[in-house]
Protein backbone atom coordinates (compact mmCIF):
# COMPACT_ATOMS: atom_id res chain seq x y z
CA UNK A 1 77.98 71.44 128.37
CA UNK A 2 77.48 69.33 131.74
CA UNK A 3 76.95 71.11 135.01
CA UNK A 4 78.29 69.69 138.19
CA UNK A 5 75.12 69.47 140.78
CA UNK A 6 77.58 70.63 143.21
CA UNK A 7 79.62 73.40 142.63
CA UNK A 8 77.98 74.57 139.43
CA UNK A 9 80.75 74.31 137.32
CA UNK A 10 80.67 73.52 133.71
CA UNK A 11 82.59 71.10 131.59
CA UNK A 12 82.45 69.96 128.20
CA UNK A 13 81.75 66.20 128.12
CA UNK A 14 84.18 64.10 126.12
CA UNK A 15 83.24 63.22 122.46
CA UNK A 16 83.18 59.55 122.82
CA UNK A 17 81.52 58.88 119.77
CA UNK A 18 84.97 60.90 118.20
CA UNK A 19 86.98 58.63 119.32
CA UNK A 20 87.42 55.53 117.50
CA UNK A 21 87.07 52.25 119.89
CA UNK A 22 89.52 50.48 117.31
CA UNK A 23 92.36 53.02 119.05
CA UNK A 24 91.00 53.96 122.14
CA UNK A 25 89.82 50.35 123.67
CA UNK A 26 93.17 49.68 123.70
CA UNK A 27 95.40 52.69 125.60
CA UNK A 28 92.91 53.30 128.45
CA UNK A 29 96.17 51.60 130.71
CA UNK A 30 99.67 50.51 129.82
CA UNK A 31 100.04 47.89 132.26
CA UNK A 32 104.37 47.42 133.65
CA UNK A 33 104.20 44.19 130.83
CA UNK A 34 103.49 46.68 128.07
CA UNK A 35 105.84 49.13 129.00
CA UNK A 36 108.18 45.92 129.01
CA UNK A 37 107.22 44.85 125.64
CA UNK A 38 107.18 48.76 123.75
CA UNK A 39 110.76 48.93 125.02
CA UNK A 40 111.65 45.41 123.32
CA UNK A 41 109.75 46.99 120.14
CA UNK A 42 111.70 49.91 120.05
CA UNK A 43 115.16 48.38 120.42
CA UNK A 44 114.59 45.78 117.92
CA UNK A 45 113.11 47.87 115.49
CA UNK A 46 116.14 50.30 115.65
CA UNK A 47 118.50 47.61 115.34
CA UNK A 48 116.72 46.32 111.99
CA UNK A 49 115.52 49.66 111.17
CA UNK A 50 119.02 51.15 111.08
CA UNK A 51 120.81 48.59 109.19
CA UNK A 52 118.09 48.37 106.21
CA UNK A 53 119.12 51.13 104.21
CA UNK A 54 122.91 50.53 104.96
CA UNK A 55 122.30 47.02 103.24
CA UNK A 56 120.54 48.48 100.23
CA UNK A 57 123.69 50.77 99.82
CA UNK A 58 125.90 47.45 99.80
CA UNK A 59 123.52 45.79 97.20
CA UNK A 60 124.02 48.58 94.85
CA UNK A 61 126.31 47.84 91.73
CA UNK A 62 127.70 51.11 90.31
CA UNK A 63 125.38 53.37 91.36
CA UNK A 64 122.64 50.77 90.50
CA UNK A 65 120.50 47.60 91.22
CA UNK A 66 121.37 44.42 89.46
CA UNK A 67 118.26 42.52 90.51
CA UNK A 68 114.73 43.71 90.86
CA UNK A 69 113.58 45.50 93.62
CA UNK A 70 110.12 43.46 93.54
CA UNK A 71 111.52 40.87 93.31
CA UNK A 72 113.13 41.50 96.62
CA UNK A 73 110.22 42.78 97.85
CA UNK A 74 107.97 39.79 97.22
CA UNK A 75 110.52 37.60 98.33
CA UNK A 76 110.10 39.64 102.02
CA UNK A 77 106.36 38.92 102.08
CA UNK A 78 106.79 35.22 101.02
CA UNK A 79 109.05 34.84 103.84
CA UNK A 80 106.56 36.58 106.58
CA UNK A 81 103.92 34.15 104.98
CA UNK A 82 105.86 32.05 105.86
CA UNK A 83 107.09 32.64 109.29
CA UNK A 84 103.16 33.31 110.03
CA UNK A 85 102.35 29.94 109.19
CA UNK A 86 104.81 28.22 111.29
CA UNK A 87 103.53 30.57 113.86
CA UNK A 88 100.08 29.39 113.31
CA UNK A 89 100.94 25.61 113.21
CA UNK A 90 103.13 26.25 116.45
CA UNK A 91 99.99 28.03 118.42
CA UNK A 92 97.78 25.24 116.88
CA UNK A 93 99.85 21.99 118.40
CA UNK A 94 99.51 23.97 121.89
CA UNK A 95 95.75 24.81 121.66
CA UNK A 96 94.27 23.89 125.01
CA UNK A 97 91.21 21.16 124.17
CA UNK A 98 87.96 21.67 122.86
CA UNK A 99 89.91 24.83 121.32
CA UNK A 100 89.31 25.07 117.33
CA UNK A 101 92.60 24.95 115.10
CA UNK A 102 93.54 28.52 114.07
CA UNK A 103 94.41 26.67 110.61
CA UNK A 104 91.18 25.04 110.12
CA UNK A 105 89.21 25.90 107.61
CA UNK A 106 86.37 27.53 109.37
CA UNK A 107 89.00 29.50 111.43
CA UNK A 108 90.71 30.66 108.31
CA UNK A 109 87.84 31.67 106.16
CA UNK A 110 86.28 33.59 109.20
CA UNK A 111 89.62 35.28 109.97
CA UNK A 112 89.91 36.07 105.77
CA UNK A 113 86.49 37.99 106.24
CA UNK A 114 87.08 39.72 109.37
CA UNK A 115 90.51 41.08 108.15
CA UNK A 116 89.77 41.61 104.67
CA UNK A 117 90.74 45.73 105.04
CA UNK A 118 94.10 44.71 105.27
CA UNK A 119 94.21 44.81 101.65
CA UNK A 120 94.55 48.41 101.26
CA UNK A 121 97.76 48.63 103.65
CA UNK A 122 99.21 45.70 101.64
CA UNK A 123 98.94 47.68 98.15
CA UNK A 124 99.87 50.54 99.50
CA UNK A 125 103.19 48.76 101.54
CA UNK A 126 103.98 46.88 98.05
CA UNK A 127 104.17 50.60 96.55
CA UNK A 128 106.28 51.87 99.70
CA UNK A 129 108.61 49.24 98.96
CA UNK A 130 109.68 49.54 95.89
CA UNK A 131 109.99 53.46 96.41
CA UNK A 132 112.62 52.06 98.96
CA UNK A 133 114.85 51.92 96.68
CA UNK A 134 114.16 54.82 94.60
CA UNK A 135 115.26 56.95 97.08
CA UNK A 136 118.60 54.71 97.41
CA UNK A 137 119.63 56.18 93.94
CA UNK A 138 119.03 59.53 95.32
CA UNK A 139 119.51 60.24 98.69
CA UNK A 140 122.54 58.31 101.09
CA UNK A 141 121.29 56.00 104.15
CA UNK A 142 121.40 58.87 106.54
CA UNK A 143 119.39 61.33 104.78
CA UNK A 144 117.00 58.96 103.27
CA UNK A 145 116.28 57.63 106.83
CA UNK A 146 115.80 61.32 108.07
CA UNK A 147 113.39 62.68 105.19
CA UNK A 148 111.30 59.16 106.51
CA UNK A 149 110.73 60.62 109.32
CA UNK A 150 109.01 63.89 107.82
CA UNK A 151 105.17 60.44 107.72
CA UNK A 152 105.59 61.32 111.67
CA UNK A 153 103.89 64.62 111.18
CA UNK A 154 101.84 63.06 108.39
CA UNK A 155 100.71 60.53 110.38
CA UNK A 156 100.02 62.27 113.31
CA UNK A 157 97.38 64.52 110.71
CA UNK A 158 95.82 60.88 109.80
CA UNK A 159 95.48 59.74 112.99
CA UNK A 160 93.55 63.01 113.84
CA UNK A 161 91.37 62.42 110.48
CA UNK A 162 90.82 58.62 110.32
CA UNK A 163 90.97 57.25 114.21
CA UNK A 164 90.38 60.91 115.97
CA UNK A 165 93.08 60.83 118.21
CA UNK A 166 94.03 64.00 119.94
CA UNK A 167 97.00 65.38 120.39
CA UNK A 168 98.11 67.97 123.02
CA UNK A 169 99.66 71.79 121.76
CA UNK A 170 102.82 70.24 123.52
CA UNK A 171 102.63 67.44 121.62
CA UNK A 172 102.21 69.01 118.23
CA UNK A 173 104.90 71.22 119.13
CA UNK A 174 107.47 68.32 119.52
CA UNK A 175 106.45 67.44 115.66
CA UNK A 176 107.39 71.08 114.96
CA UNK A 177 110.73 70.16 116.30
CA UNK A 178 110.51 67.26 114.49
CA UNK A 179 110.35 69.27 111.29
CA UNK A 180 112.91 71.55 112.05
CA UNK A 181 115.77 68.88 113.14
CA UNK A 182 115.17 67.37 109.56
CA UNK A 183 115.32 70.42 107.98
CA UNK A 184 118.55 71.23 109.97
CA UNK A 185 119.99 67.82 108.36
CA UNK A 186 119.29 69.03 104.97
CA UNK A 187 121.69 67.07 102.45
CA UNK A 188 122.57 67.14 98.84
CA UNK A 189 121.37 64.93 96.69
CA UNK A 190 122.82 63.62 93.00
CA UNK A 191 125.52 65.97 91.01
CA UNK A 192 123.55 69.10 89.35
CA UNK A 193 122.57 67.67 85.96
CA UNK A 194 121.89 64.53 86.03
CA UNK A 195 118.34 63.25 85.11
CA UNK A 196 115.91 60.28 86.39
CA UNK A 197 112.96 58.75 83.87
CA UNK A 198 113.45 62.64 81.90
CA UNK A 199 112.73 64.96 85.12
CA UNK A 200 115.54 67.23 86.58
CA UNK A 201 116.94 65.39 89.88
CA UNK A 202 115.44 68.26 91.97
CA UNK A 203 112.17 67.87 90.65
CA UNK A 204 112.39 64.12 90.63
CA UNK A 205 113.66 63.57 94.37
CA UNK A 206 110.98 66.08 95.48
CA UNK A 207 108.44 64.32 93.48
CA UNK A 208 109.70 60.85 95.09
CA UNK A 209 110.00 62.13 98.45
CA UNK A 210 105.99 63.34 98.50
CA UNK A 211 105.32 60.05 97.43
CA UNK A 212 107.91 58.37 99.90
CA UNK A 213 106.36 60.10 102.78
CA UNK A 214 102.63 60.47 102.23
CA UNK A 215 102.01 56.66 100.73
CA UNK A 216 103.36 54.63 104.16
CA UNK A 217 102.09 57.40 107.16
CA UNK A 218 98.71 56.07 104.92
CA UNK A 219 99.69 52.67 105.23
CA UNK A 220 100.76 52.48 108.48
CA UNK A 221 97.15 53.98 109.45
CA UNK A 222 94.89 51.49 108.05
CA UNK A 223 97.19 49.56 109.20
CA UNK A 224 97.09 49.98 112.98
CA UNK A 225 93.21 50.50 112.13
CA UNK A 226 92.79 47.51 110.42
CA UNK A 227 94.52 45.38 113.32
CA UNK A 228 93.35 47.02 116.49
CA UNK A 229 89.82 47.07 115.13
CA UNK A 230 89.92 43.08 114.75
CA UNK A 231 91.70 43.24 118.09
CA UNK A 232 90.52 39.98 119.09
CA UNK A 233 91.53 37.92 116.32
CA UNK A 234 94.95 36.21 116.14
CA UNK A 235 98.44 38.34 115.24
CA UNK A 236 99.79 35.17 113.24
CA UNK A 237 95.94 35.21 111.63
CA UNK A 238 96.24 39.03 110.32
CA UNK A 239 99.57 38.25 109.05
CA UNK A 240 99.27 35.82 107.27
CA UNK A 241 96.52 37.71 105.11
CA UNK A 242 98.40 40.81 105.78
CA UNK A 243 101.58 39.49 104.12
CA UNK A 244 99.87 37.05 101.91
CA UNK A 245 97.96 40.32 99.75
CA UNK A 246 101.13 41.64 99.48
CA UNK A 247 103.19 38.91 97.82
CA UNK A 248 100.46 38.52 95.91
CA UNK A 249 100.38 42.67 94.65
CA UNK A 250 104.28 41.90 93.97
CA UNK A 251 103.71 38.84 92.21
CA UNK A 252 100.98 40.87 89.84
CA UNK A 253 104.30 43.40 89.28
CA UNK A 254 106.38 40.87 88.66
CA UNK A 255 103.62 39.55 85.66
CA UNK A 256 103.33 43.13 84.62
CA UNK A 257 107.06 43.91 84.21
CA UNK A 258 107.54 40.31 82.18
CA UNK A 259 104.98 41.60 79.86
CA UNK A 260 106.82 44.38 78.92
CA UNK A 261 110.55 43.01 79.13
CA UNK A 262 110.13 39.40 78.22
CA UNK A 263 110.21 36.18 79.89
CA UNK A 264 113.88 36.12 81.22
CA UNK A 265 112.37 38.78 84.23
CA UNK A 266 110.47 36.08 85.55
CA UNK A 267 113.48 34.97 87.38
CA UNK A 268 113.36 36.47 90.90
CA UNK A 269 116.83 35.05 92.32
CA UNK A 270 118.42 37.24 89.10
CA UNK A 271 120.96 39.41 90.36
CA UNK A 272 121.35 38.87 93.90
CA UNK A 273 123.92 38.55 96.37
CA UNK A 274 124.53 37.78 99.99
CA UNK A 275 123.90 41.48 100.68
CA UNK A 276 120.66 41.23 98.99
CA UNK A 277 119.41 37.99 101.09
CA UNK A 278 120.54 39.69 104.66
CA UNK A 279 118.37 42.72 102.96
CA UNK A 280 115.15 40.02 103.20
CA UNK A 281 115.79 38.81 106.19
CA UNK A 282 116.67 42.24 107.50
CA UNK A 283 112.75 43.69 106.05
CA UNK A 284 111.12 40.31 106.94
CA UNK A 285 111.79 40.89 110.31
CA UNK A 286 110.94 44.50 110.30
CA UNK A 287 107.50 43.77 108.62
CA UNK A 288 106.86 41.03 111.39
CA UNK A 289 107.90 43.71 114.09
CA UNK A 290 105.78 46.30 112.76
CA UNK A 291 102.42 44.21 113.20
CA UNK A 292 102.97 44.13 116.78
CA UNK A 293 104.23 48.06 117.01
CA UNK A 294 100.59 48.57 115.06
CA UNK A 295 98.43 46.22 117.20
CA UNK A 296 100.08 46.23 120.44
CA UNK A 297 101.34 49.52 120.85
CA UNK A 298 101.03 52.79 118.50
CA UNK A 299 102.06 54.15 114.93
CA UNK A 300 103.59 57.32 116.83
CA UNK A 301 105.98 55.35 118.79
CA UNK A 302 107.09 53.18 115.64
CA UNK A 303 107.74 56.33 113.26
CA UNK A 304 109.94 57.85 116.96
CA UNK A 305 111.77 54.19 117.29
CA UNK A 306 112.90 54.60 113.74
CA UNK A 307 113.83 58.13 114.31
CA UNK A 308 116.26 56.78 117.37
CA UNK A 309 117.82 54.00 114.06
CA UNK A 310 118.86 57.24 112.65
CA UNK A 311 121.88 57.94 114.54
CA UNK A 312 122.63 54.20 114.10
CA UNK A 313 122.39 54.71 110.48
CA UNK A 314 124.33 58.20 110.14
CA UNK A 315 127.32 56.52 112.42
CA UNK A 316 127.02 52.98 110.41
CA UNK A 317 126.85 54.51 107.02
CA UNK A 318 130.15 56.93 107.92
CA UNK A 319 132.82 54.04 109.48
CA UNK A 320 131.36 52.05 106.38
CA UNK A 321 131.37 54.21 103.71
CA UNK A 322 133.06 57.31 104.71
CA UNK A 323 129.91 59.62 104.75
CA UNK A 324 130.73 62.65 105.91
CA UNK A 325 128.83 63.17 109.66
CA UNK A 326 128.27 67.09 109.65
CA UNK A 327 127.74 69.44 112.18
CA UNK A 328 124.05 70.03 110.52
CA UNK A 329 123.59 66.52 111.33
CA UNK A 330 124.70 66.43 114.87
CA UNK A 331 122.32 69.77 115.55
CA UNK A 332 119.86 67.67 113.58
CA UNK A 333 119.55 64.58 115.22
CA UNK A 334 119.68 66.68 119.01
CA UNK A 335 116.75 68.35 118.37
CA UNK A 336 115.39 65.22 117.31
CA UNK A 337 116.13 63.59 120.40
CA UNK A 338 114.32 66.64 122.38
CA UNK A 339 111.11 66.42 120.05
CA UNK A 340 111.06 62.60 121.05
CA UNK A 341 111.46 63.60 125.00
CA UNK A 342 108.97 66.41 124.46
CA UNK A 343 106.30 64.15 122.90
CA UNK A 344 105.97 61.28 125.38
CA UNK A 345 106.70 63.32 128.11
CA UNK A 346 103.86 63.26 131.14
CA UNK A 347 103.27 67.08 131.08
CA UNK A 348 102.41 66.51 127.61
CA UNK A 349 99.40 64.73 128.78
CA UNK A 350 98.53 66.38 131.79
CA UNK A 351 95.73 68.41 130.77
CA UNK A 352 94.01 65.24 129.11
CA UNK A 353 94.23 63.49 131.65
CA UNK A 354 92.85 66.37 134.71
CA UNK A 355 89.72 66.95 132.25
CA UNK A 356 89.18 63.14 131.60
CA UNK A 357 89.23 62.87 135.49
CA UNK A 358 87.36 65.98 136.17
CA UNK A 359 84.37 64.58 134.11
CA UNK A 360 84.36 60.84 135.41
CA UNK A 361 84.65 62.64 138.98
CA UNK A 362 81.32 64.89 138.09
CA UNK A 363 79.99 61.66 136.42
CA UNK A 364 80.30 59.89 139.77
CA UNK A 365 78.79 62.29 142.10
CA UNK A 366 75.90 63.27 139.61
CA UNK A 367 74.88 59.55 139.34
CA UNK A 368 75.77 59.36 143.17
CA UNK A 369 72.74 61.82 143.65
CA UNK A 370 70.25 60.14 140.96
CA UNK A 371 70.63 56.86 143.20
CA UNK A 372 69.85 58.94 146.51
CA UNK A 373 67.11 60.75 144.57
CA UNK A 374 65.06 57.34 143.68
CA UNK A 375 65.28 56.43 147.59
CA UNK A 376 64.27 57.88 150.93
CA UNK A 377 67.00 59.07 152.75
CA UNK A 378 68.50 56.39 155.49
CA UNK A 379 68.04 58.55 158.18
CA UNK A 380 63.98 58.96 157.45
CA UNK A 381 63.65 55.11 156.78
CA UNK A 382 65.47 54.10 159.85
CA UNK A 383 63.21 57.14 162.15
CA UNK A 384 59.74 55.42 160.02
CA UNK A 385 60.74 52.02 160.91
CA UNK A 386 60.89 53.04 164.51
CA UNK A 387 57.96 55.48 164.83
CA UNK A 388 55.80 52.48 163.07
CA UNK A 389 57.39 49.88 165.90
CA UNK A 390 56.42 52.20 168.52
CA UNK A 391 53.03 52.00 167.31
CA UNK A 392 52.19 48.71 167.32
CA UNK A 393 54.19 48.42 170.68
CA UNK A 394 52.12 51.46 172.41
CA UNK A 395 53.54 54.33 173.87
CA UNK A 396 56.58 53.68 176.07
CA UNK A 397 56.52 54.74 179.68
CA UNK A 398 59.14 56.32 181.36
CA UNK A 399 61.44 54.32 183.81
């Protein structure tokens, strides 16, 4: 406990050594350009956001994938590799002079060991992935999209664990409504009987849907950690190493899955179709989006922006496919919508932000005092000064 040297009032000092500087550094002000870019974030993610799983729905085949979903998936992170290193060459023939090339090899081997925790998003965003389109076989666009947004609570409990970020009761509140807006949208899943790799479809879609949520809400943690803690090196630099470990996890799949069913898996282009190349362009762009969301602005705000894709998604997936839009899904997505308002609301933050201000105000005048304290007074140096004048003048005499 600090005590003000004022009014004798007590206040509990912030933990700063809670508080990771990897998040925190980074949100002390959200300049009018920020605020400019987060709303350019969130309305590109929800446009690719909300068509992804409506273009997995038009690759399927009778219920069923004719290519292989690593496949696709490696094909995404060759083409942000790729897309990074244009980036980086495009950044490197505009480097200012006596600037070093962010694609020499210095540059690159220094960024490799500064970024090198980006591994453990990769492997666990090759995993996410392919569960992708798991959850395709099970679930339609519009409920698969809403049971994604069940990592936003998970997350949220990460962030508090990993990066100690606090929330406000309002705050965890609006997750409750979160919650209760999915749960409102609750939707069947395949015809009673049916079976997936020997476990009952209820057991298997639950089993798929722990998995679904809990692996990415981990990814998308070390991933924001991972990139905000390195703030200073390049975007184009983390993904290219970001992007790069994961084509190279798929690639190892690929290997593993041509062990097993022969050479004639090696081909990756097997099976597709238009639908599946707008499908990796559509995540390419999404994965390139999500760095910035993760460095630039905040894992929260990503999971909400691809909460708003869901009414895209439910409307998309109904003129295109004739899904049903039900009342549980209209109550659904409203209190959705409030949870969102709720959240980023400014009461939401108020009491944060008093008690941060309180404390740098006690701060101030406690320090104020210390400084006063190791000097005489103005007054008494000014009345010394005088009295010693006086004394080498002689006494004055009146007029």
């Amino acid at each position: 406990m600090i005590e003000c040297s004022v009014c004798h009032s007590k206040i509990e000092p912030p933990a700063s050594k809670s508080i990771s500087r990897a998040y925190d550094k980074h949100r002390t002000f959200v300049s009018s350009k920020n605020r400019f870019l987060n709303v350019i974030l969130v309305a590109g993610d929800c446009l690719l956001v909300g068509f992804q799983p409506i273009l997995v729905y038009m690759s399927k085949v009778d219920g069923g994938f004719k290519y292989s979903p690593i496949s696709v998936n490696f094909l995404i992170e060759v083409a942000k590799v790729i897309f990074a290193v244009v980036m980086l060459l495009f950044q490197s023939r505009h480097k200012k002079v006596g600037e070093k090339s962010l694609l020499s090899v210095s540059a690159l081997v220094q960024a490799a060991r500064n970024n090198v925790l980006l591994a453990v998003p990769a492997l666990l965003y090759a995993i996410n992935n392919y569960l992708k389109f798991i959850m395709q076989l099970y679930f339609n666009p519009a409920t698969v999209k809403m049971l994604s947004n069940l990592k936003v609570l998970v997350i949220a409990i990460l962030l508090k664990m990993i990066m100690k970020r606090k929330f406000s009761i309002l705050q965890w509140e609006a997750l409750a409504l979160l919650l209760i807006g999915i749960s409102i949208n609750q939707l069947r899943s395949l015809p009673e009987g049916a079976s997936s790799f020997g476990l009952p479809v209820a057991t298997g879609a639950y089993l798929y849907t722990l998995i679904f949520v809990t692996v990415p809400s981990l990814a998308s943690v070390f991933n924001e950690y991972a990139l905000k803690s390195q703030f200073e090196s390049s975007i184009y630099h983390q993904n290219l190493f970001l992007y790069g470990y994961g084509a190279m996890f798929n690639f190892l799949a690929i290997l593993g899955i041509a062990i097993f069913k022969g050479p004639s898996s090696l081909d990756i282009l097997q099976g597709h179709s238009k639908a599946t190349m707008l499908l990796i362009c559509n995540n390419a762009a999404q994965g390139i989006l999500s760095s910035f969301f993760f460095k630039y602005a905040d894992t929260i705000l990503k999971k909400y922006s691809s909460t708003i894709a869901t009414i895209f998604t439910g409307i998309a997936s109904a003129v295109l496919f004739g899904h049903t839009l039900t009342i549980n899904f209209v109550l659904g997505i409203s209190v959705v919508i409030i949870s969102m308002h709720q959240f980023f609301s400014s009461y939401s933050k108020v009491k944060d932000e008093q008690r941060s201000g309180n404390f740098k105000m006690v701060e101030s005048i406690d320090s104020q005092r210390s400084r006063d304290a190791s000097f005489p007074n103005k007054t008494d140096v000014s009345e010394n000064a005088s009295h010693h004048v006086n004394e080498e003048k002689g006494p004055l005499l009146p007029v």
